[in-house]
C-alpha atoms as a PDB file:
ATOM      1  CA  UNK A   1      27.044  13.899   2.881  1.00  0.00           C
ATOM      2  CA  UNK A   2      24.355  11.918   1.023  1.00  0.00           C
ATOM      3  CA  UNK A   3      20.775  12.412   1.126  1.00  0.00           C
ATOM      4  CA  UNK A   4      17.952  10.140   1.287  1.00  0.00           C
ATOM      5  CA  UNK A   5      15.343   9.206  -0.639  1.00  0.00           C
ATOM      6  CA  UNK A   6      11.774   8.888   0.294  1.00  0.00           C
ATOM      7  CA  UNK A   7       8.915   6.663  -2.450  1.00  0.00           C
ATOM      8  CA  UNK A   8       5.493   7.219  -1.188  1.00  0.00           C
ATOM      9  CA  UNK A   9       2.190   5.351  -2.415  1.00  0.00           C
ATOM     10  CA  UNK A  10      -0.794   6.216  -1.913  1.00  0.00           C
ATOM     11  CA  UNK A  11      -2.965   3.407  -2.954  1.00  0.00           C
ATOM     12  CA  UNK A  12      -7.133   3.399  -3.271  1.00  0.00           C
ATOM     13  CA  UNK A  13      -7.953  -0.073  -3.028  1.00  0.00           C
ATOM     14  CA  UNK A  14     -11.668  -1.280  -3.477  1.00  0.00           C
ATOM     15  CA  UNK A  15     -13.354  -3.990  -1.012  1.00  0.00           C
ATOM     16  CA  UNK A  16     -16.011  -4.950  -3.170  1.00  0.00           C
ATOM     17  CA  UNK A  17     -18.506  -7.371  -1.186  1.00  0.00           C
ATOM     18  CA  UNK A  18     -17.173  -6.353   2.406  1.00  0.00           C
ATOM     19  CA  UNK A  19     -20.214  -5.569   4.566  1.00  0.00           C
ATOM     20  CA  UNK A  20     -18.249  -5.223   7.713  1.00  0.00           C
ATOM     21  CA  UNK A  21     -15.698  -3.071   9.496  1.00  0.00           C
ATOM     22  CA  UNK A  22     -14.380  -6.603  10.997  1.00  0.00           C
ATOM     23  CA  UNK A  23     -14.192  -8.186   7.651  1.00  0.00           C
ATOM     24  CA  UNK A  24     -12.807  -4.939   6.097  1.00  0.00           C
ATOM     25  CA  UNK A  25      -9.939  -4.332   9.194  1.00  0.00           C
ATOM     26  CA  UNK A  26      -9.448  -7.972   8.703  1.00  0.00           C
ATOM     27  CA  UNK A  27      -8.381  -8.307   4.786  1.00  0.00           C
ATOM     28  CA  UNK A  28      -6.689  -4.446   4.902  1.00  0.00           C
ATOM     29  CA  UNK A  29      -4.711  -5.696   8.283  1.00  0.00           C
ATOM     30  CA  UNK A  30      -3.751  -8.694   6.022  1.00  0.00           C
ATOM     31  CA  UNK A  31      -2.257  -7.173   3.115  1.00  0.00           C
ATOM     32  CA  UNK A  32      -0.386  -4.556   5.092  1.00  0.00           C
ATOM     33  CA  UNK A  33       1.323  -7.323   6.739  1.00  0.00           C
ATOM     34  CA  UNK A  34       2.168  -9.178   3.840  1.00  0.00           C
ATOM     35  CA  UNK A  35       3.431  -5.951   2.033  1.00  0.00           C
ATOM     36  CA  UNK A  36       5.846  -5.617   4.723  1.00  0.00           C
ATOM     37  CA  UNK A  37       7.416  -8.840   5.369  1.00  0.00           C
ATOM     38  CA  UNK A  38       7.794  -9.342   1.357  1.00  0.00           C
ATOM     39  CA  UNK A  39       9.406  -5.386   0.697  1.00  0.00           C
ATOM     40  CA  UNK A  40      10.397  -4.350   4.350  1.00  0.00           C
ATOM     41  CA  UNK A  41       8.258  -1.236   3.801  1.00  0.00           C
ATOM     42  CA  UNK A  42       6.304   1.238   6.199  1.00  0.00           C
ATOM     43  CA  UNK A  43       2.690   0.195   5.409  1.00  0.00           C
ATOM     44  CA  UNK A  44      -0.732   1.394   6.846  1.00  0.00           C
ATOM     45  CA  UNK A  45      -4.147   2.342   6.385  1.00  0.00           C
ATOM     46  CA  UNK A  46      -4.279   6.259   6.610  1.00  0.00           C
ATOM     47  CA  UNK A  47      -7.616   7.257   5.417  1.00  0.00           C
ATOM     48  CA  UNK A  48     -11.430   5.704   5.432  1.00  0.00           C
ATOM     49  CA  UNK A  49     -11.326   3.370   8.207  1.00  0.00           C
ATOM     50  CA  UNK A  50     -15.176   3.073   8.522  1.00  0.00           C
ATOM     51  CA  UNK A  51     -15.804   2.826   5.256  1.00  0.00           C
ATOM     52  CA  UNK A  52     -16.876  -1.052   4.715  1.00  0.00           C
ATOM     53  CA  UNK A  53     -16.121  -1.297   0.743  1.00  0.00           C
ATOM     54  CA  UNK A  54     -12.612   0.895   0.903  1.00  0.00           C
ATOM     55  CA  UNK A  55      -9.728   1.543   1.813  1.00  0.00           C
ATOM     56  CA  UNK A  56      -6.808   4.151   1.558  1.00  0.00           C
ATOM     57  CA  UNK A  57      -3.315   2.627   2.546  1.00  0.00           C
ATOM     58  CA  UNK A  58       0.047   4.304   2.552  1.00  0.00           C
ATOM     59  CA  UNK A  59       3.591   2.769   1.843  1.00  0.00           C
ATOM     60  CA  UNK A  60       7.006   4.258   2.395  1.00  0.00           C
ATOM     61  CA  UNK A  61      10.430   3.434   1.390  1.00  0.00           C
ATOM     62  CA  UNK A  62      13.785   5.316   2.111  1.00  0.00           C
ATOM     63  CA  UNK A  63      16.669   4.735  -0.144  1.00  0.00           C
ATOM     64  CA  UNK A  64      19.884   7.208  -1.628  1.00  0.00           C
ATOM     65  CA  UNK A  65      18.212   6.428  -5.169  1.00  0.00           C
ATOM     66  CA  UNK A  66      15.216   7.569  -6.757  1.00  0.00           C
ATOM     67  CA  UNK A  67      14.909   5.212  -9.561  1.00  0.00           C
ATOM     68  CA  UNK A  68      15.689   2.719  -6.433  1.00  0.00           C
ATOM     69  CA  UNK A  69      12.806   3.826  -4.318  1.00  0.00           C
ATOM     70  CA  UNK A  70      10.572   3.875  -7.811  1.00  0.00           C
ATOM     71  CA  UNK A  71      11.441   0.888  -8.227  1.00  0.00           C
ATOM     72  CA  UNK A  72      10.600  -0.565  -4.818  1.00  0.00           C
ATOM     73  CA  UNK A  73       6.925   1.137  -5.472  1.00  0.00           C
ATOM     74  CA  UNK A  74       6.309  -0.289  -8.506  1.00  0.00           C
ATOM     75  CA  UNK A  75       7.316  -3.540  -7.163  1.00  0.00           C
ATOM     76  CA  UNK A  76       5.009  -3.444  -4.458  1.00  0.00           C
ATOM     77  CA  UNK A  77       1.934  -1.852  -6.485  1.00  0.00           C
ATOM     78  CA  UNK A  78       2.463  -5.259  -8.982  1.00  0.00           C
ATOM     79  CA  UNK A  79       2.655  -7.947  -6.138  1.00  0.00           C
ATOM     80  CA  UNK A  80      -0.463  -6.329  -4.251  1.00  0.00           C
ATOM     81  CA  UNK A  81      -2.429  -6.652  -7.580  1.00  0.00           C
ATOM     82  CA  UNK A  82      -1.271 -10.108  -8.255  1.00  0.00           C
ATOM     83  CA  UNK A  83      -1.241 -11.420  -4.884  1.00  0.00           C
ATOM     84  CA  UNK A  84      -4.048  -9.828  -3.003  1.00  0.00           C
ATOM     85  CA  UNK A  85      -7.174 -11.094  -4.690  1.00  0.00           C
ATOM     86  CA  UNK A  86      -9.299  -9.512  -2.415  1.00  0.00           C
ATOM     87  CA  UNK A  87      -9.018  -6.189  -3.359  1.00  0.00           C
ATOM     88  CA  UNK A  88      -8.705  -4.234  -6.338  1.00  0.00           C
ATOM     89  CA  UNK A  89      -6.910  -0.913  -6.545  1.00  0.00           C
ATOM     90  CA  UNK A  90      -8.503   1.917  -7.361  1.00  0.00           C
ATOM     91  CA  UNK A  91      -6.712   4.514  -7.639  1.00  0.00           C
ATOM     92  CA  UNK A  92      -2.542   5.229  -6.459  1.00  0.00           C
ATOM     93  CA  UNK A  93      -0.281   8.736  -6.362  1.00  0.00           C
ATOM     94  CA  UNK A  94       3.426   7.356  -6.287  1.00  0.00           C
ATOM     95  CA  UNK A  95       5.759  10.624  -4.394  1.00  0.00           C
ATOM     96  CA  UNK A  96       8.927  10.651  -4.529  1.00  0.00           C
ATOM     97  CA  UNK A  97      10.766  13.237  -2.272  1.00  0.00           C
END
């Protein structure tokens, strides 16, 4: 029987200039959906949602490879910071179980 894989990111990201919850949930709401339709990853915000300037988002991928599932993370870390101009991360803790 084979086992699966779980990569799990959490990612920091900083909303420098937001000075709204609406603008925040707005631009965080934003990325998560384009983070899934580009990876077809779980994706959501999991920590500091009334915090205007940040935001803490979690993404998940299951695979029956490690270095696949790395991969995948790594992937997604490099497209959010060269896609998503409107944030910048701050900080990220990669998992893989």
């Amino acid at each position: 029987m084979s086992h699966a894989v779980i990569g799990l990111c959490t990612l920091e990201l900083d909303l420098a200039g937001v000075d709204s919850l609406k603008l925040k949930r707005s631009i965080v709401k934003s990325v998560l959906a384009r983070v899934r339709n580009q990876f077809n990853v779980s994706a959501a915000e999991v920590d500091e949602q009334d915090t205007h300037e940040l935001a803490v988002i979690a993404i998940a991928t299951v695979s029956n490879s490690s270095a696949h599932a790395n991969s995948t993370i790594d992937k997604v870390i490099d497209w959010i910071e060269q896609n998503c101009r409107e944030v910048d991360i701050a900080d990220q803790q990669i998992e893989i179980l």
